[in-house]
C-alpha atoms as a PDB file:
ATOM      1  CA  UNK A   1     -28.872 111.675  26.041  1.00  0.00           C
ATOM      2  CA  UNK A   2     -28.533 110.205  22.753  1.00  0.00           C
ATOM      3  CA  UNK A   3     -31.121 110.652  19.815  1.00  0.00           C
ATOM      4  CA  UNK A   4     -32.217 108.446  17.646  1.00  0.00           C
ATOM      5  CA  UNK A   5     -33.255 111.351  14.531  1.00  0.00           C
ATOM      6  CA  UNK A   6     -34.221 110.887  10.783  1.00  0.00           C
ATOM      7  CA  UNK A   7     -33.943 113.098   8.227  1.00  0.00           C
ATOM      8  CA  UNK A   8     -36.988 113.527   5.439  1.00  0.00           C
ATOM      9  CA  UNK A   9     -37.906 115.542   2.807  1.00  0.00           C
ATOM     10  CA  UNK A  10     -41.852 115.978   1.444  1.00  0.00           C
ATOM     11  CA  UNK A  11     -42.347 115.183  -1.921  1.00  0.00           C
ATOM     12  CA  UNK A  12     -41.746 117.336  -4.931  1.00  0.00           C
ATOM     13  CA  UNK A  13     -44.575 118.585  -7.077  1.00  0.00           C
ATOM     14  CA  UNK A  14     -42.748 117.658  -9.969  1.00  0.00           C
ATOM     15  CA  UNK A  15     -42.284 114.203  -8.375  1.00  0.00           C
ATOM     16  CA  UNK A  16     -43.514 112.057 -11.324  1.00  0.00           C
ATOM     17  CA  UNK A  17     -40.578 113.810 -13.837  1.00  0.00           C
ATOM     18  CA  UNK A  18     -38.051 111.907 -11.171  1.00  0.00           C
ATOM     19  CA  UNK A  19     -34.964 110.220 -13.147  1.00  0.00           C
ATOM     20  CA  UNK A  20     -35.563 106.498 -14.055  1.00  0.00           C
ATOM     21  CA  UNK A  21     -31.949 104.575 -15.214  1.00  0.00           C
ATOM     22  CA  UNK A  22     -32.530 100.568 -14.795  1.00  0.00           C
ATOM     23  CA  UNK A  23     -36.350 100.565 -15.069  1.00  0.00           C
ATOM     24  CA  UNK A  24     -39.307 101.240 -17.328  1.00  0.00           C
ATOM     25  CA  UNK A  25     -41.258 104.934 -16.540  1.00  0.00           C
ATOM     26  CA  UNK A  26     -44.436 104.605 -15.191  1.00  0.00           C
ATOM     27  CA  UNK A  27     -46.907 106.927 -14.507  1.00  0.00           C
ATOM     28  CA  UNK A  28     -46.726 108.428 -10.753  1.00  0.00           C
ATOM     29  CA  UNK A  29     -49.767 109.490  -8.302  1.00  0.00           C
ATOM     30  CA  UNK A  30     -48.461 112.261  -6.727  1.00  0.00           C
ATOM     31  CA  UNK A  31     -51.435 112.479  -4.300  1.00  0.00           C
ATOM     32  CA  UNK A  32     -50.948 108.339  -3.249  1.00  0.00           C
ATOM     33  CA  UNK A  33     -46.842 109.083  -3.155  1.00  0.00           C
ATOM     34  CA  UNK A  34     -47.999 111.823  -0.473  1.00  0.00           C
ATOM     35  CA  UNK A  35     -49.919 109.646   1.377  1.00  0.00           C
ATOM     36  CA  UNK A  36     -47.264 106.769   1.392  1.00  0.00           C
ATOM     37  CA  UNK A  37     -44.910 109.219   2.096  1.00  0.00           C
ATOM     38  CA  UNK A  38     -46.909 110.483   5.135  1.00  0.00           C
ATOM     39  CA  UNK A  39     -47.172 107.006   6.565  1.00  0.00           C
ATOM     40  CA  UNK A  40     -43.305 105.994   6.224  1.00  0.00           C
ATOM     41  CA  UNK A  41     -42.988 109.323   8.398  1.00  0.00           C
ATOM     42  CA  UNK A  42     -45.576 108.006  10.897  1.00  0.00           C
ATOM     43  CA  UNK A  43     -43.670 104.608  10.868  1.00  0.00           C
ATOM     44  CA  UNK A  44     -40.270 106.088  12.105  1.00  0.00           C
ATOM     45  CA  UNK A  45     -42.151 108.442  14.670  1.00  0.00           C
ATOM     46  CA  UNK A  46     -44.025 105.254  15.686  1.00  0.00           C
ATOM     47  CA  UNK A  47     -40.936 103.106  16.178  1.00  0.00           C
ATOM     48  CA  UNK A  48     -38.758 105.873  18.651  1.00  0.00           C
ATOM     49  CA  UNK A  49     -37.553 108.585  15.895  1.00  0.00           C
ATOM     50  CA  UNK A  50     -37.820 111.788  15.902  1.00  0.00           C
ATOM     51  CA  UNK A  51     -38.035 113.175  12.772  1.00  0.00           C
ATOM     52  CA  UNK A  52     -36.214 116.200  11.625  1.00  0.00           C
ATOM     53  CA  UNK A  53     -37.879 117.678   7.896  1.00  0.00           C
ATOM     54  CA  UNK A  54     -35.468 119.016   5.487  1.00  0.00           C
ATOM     55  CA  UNK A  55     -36.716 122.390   4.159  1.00  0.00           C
ATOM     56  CA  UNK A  56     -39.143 121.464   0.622  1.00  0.00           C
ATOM     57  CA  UNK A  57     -36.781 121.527  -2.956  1.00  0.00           C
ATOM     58  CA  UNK A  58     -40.109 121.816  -5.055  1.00  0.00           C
ATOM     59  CA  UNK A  59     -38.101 121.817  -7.767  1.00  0.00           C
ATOM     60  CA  UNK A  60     -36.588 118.583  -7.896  1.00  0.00           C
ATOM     61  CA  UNK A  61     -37.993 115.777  -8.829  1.00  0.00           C
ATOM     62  CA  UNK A  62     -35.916 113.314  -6.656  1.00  0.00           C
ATOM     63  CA  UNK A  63     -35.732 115.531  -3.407  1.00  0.00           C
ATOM     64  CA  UNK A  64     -37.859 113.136  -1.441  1.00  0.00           C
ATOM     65  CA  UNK A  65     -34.488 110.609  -1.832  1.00  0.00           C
ATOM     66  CA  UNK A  66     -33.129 112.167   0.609  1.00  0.00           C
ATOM     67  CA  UNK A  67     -30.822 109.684   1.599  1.00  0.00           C
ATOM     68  CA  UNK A  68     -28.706 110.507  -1.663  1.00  0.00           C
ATOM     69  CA  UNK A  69     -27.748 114.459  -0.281  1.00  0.00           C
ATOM     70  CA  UNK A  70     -25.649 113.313   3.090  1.00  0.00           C
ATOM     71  CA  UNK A  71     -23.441 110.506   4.304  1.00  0.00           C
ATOM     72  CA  UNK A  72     -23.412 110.435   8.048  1.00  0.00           C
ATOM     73  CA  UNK A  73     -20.404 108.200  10.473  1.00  0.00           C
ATOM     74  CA  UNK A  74     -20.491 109.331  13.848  1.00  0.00           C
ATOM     75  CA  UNK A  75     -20.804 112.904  13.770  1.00  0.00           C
ATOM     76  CA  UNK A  76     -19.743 114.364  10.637  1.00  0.00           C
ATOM     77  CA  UNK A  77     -21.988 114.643   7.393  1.00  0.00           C
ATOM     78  CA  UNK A  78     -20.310 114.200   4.262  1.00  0.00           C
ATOM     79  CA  UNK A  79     -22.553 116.563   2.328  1.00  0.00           C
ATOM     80  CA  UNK A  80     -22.727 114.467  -1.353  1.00  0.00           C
ATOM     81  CA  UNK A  81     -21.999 115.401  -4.738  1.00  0.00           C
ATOM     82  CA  UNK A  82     -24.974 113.513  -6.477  1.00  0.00           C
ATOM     83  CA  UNK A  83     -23.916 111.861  -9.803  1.00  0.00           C
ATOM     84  CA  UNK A  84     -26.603 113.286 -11.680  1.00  0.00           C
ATOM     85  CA  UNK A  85     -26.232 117.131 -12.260  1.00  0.00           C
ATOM     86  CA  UNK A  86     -30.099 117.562 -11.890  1.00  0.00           C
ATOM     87  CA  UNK A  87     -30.170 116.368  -8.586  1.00  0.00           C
ATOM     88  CA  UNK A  88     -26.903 119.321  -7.250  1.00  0.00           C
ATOM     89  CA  UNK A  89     -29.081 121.623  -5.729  1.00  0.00           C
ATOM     90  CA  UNK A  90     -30.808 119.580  -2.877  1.00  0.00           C
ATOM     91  CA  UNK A  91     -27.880 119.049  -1.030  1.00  0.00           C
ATOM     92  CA  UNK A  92     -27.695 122.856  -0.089  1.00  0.00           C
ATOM     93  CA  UNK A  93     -30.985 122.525   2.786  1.00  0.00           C
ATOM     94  CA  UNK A  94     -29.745 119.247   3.802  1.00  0.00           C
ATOM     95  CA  UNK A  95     -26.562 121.027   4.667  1.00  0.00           C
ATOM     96  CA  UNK A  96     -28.165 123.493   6.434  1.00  0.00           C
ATOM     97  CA  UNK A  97     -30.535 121.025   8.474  1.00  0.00           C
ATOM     98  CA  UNK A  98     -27.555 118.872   9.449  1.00  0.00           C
ATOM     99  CA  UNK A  99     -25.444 121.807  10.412  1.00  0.00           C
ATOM    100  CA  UNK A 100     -28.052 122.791  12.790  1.00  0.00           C
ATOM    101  CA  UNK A 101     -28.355 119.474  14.381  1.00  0.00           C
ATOM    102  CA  UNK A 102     -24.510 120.060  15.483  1.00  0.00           C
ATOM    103  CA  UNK A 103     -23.312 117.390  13.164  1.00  0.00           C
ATOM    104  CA  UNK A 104     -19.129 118.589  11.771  1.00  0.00           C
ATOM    105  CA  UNK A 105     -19.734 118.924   8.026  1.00  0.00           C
ATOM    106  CA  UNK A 106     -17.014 118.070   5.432  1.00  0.00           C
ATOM    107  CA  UNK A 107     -18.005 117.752   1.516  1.00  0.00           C
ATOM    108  CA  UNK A 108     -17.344 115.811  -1.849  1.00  0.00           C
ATOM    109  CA  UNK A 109     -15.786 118.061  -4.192  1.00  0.00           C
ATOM    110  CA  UNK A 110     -15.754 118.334  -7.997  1.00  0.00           C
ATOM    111  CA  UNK A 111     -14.284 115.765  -9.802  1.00  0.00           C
ATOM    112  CA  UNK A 112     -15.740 113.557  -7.715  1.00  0.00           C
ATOM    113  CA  UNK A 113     -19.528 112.472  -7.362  1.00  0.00           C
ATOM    114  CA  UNK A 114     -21.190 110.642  -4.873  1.00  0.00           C
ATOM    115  CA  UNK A 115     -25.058 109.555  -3.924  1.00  0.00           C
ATOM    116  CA  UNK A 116     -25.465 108.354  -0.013  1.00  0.00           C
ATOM    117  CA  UNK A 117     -27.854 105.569  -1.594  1.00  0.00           C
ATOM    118  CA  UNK A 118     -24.188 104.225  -2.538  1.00  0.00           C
ATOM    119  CA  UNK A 119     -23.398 103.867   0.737  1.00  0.00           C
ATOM    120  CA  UNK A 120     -23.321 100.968   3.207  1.00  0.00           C
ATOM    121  CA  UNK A 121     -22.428 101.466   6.937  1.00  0.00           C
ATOM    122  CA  UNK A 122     -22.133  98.057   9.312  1.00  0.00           C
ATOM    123  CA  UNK A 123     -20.773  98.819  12.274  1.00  0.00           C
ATOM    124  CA  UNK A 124     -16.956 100.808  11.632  1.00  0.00           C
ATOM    125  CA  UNK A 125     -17.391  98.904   7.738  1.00  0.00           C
ATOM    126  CA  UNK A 126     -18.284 101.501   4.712  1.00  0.00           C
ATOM    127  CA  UNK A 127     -18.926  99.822   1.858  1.00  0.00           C
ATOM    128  CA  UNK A 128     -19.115 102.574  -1.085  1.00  0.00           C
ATOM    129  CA  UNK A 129     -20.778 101.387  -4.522  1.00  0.00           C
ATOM    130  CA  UNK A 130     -18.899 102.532  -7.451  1.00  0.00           C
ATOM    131  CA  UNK A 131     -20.926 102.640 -10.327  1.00  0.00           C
ATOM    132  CA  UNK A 132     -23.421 104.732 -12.155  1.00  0.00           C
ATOM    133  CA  UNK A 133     -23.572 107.676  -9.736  1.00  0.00           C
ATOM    134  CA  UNK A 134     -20.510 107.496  -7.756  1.00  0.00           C
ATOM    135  CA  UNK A 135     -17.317 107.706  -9.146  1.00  0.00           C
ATOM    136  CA  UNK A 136     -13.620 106.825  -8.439  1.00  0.00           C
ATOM    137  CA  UNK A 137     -12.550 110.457  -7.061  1.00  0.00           C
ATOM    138  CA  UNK A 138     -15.724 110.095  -4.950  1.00  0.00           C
ATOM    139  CA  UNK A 139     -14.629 106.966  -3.436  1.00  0.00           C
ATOM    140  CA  UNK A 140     -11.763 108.498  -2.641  1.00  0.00           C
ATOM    141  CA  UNK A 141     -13.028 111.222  -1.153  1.00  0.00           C
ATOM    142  CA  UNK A 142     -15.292 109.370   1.522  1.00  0.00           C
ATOM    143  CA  UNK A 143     -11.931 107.345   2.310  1.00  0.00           C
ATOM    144  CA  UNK A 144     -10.215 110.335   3.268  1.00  0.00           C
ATOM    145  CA  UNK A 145     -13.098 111.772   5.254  1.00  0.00           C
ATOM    146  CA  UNK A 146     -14.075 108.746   7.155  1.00  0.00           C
ATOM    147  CA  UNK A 147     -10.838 106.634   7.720  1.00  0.00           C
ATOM    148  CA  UNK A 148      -9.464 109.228  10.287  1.00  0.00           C
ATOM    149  CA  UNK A 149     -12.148 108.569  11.942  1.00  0.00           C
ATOM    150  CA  UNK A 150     -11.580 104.512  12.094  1.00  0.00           C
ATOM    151  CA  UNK A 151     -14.106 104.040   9.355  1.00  0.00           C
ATOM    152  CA  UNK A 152     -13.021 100.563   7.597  1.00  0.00           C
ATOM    153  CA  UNK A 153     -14.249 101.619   3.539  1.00  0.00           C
ATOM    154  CA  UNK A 154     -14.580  98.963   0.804  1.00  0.00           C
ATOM    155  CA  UNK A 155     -15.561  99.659  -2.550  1.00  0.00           C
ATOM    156  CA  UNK A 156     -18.124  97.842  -4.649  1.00  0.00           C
ATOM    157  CA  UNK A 157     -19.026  97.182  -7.943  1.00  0.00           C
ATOM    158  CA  UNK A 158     -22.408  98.183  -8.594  1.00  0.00           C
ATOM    159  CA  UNK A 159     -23.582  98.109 -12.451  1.00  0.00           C
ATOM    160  CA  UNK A 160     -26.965  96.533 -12.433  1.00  0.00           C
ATOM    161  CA  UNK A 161     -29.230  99.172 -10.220  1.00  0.00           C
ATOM    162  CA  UNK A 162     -28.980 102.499  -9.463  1.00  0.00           C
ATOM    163  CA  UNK A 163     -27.005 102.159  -6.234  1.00  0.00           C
ATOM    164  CA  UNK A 164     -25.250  99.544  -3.920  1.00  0.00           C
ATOM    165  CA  UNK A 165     -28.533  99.945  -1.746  1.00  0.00           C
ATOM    166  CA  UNK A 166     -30.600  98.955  -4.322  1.00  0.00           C
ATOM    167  CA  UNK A 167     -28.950  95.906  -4.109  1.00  0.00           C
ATOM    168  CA  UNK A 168     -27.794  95.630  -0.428  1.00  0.00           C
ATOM    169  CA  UNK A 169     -28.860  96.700   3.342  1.00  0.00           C
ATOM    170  CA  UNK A 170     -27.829  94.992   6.433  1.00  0.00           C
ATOM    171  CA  UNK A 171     -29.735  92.933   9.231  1.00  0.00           C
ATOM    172  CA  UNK A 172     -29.440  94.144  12.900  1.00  0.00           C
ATOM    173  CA  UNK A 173     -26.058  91.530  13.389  1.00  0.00           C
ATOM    174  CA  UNK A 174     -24.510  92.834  10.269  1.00  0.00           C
ATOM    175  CA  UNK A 175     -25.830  90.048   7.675  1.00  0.00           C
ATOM    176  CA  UNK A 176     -25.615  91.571   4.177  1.00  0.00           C
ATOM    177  CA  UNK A 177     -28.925  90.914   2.685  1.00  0.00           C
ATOM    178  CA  UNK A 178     -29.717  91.016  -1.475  1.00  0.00           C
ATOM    179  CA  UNK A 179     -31.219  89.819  -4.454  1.00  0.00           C
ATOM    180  CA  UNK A 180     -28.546  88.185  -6.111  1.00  0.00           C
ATOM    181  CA  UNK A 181     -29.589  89.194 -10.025  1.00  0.00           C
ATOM    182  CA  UNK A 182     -29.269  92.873  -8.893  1.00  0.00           C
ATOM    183  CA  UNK A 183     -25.407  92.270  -7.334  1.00  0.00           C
ATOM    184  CA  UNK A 184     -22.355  92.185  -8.846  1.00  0.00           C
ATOM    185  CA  UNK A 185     -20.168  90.598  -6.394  1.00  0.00           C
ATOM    186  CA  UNK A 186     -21.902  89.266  -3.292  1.00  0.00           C
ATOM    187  CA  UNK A 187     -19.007  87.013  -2.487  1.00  0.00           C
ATOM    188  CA  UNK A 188     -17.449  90.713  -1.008  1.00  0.00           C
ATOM    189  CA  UNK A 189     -19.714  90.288   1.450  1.00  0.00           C
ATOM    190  CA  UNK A 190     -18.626  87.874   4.572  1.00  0.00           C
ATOM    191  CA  UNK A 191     -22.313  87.322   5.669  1.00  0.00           C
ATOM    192  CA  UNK A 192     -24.615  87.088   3.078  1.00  0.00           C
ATOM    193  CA  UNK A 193     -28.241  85.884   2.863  1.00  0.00           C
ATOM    194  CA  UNK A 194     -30.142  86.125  -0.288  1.00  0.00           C
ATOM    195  CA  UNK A 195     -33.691  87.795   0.025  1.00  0.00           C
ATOM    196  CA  UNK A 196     -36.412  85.799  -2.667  1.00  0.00           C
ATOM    197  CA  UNK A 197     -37.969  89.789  -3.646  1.00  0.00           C
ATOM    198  CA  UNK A 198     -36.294  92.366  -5.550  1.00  0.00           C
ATOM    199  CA  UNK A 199     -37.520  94.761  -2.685  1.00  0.00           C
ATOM    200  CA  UNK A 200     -37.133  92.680   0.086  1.00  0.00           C
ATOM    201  CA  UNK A 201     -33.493  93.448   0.234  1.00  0.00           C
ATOM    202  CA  UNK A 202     -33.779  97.079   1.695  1.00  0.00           C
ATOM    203  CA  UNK A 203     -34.694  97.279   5.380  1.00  0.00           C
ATOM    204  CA  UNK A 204     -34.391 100.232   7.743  1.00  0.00           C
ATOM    205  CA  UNK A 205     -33.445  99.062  11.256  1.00  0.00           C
ATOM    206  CA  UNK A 206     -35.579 100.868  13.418  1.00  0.00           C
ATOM    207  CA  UNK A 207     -34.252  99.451  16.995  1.00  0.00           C
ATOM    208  CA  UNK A 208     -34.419  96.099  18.576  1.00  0.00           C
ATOM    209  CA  UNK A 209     -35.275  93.391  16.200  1.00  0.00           C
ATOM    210  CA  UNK A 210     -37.908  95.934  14.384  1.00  0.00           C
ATOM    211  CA  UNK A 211     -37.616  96.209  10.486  1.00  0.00           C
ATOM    212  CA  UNK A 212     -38.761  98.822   7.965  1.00  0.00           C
ATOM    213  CA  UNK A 213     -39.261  97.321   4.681  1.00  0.00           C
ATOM    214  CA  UNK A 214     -41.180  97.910   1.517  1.00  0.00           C
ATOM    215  CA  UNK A 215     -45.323  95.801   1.432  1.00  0.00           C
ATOM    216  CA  UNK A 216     -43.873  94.884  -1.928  1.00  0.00           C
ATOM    217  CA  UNK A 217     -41.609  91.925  -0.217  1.00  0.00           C
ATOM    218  CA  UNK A 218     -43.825  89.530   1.639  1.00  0.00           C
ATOM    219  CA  UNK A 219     -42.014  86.598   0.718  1.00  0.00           C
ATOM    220  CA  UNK A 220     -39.137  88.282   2.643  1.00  0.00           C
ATOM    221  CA  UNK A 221     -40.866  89.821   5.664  1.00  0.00           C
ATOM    222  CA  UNK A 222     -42.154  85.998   6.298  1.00  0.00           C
ATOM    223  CA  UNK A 223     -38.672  85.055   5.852  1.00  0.00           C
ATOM    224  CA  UNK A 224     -37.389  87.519   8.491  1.00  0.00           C
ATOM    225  CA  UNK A 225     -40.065  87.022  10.435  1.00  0.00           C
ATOM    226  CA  UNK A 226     -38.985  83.274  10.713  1.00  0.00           C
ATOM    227  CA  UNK A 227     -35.642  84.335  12.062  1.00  0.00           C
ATOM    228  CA  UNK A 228     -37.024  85.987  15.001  1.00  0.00           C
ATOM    229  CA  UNK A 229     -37.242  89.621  13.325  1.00  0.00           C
ATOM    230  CA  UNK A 230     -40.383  91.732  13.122  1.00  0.00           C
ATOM    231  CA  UNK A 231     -40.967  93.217  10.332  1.00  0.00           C
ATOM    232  CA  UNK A 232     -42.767  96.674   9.871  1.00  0.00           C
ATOM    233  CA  UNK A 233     -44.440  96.954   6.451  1.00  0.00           C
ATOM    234  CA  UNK A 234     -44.752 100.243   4.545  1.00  0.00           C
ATOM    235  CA  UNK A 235     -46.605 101.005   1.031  1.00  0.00           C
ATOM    236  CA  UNK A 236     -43.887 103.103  -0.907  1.00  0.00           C
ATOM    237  CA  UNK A 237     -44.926 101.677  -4.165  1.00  0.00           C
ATOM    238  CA  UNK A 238     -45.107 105.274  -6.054  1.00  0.00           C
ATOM    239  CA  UNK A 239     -41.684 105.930  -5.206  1.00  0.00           C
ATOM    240  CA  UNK A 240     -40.825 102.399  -6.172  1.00  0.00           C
ATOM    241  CA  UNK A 241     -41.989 103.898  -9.668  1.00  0.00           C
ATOM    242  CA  UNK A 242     -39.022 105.785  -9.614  1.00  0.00           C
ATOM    243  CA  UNK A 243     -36.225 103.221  -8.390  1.00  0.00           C
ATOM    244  CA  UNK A 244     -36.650 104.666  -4.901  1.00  0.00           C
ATOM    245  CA  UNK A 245     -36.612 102.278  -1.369  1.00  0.00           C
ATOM    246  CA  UNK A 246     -37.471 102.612   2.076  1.00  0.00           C
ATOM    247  CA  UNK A 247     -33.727 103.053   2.770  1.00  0.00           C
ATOM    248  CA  UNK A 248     -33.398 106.576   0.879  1.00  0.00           C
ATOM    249  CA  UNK A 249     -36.293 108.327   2.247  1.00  0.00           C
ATOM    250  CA  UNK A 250     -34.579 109.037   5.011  1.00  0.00           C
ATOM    251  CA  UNK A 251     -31.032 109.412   7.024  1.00  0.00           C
ATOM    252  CA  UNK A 252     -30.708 107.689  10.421  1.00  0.00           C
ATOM    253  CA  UNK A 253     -29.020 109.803  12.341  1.00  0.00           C
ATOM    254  CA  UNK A 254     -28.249 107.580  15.656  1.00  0.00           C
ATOM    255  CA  UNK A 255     -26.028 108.595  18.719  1.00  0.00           C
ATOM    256  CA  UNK A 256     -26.111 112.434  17.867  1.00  0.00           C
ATOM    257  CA  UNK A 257     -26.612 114.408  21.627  1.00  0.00           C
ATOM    258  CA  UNK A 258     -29.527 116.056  22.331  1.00  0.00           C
END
C-alpha cells in the first residue's frame, strides 16, 4: 500500500559553521539543535511517517537541510545541484537512500544549480524559485525532468531569502501562504494568504488538517487554528540560526509503494 516516508539527516558536528546569506550569524548550540532535531523526528513518526535517515555527512555544515539534496514528483528524484559549492557533496547519500527506496533517479547537471528548498509542489503545479541558489539552466533542467511527467512548472523570483520556501509553503487546499516583506511577487500566486510571522509561513502538511510549523509563529498557528487547521508546534530555533525551516529538514515522500 502506499507510504507516507520522510527523509532526514542528523546534524553535523560542524553544524554551527552552516552558511548564513540574508541574516546576522549567531552563535549555535549544537547539543539544543540535537535535541530539536530529535523532536521534529518524533513529530513526523508521531503524525503517520515513517522515517527513512540519510546516512550522517559530518562534514557539512548544512547536511541536516536535507530538503535542499532531492526534488521528488511522483516517483522520480531529481538529485540537486546545490548553488553553493560547499554544500555538493551531500547529495551523493541522499542519492543512494532514494535509490533504495525504488524511487527513478534523474539529476541537475553542471551549468545548472538547484536547492529543493527552491521548490514548491501543489498538486501537478512546480513552482521553482530562481534566485540566489538556483539558477536559469537549473530551472530548465527541472522543466525538462518533470513536464513529461504532467508537472505544470512556474518560475519565481526569489531575491530577498535564501529560497522560495523561505518565503512560501502551501495549506492542505493549495493556499499559498507568506510573509509578504520576504516575497517578491505574491500576485504569481492565485491563492494567497499572508501569514503575520516571518516563520509562520513554512508548514509541513502532515495528513488531514494536521500542520508542522516552527513554535516561533504563534500568531500564525492561532490564525490557522481559526480556520479549522491544527497546528503541530516544533522548537527548531537553532536551525532557525542558520536560515533553516521546518520545511527543509526533511523530504515527504508520499504515494511511494511499500
Amino acid at each position: 500500500m502506499p507510504s507516507k516516508k520522510a527523509l532526514v539527516r542528523r546534524p553535523s558536528p560542524r553544524l554551527a559553521e552552516g552558511l548564513v546569506t540574508h541574516i546576522q550569524r549567531e552563535k549555535v548550540d549544537a547539543d539544543r539543535a540535537m535535541e530539536q532535531w530529535e523532536a521534529y523526528v518524533e513529530a513526523l513518526r508521531t503524525h503517520g511517517w515513517e522515517t527513512v535517515e540519510v546516512d550522517p555527512a559530518d562534514d557539512c555544515p548544512d547536511s541536516v537541510f536535507v530538503e535542499d539534496t532531492v526534488v521528488m514528483f511522483r516517483n522520480v528524484a531529481l538529485i540537486a545541484r546545490p548553488g553553493a559549492e560547499s554544500r555538493r557533496p551531500e547529495t551523493a547519500g541522499v542519492e543512494e537512500a532514494v535509490a533504495g527506496l525504488g524511487c527513478s533517479v534523474n539529476w541537475i547537471w553542471e551549468p545548472g544549480t538547484l536547492d529543493g528548498g527552491d521548490v514548491l509542489k501543489i498538486g501537478d503545479t512546480v513552482y521553482v524559485g530562481r534566485g540566489g541558489r538556483t539558477n536559469a539552466a537549473g530551472v530548465q533542467q527541472l522543466r525538462a525532468a518533470f513536464e513529461p511527467l504532467g508537472a505544470r512548472v512556474v518560475a519565481v523570483p526569489v531575491s530577498k531569502v535564501l529560497h522560495l520556501k523561505s518565503a512560501v509553503t502551501a495549506l492542505p487546499d493549495g493556499t499559498v501562504i507568506g510573509h509578504i516583506p520576504n516575497m517578491d511577487a505574491p500576485s504569481l500566486f492565485d491563492r494567497f494568504l499572508p501569514v503575520p510571522e516571518e516563520s509562520g509561513c513554512h508548514v509541513v502538511l502532515l495528513g488531514g488538517d494536521k500542520l508542522l510549523m516552527a513554535a516561533s509563529a504563534p500568531k500564525t498557528a492561532e490564525l490557522f487554528a481559526d480556520l479549522g487547521y491544527q497546528p503541530v508546534l516544533v522548537d527548531i530555533g537553532e536551525f532557525e540560526k542558520l536560515e533553516g525551516c521546518v520545511t527543509c529538514l526533511s523530504v515527504r515522500l508520499r504515494g511511494l509503494y511499500s
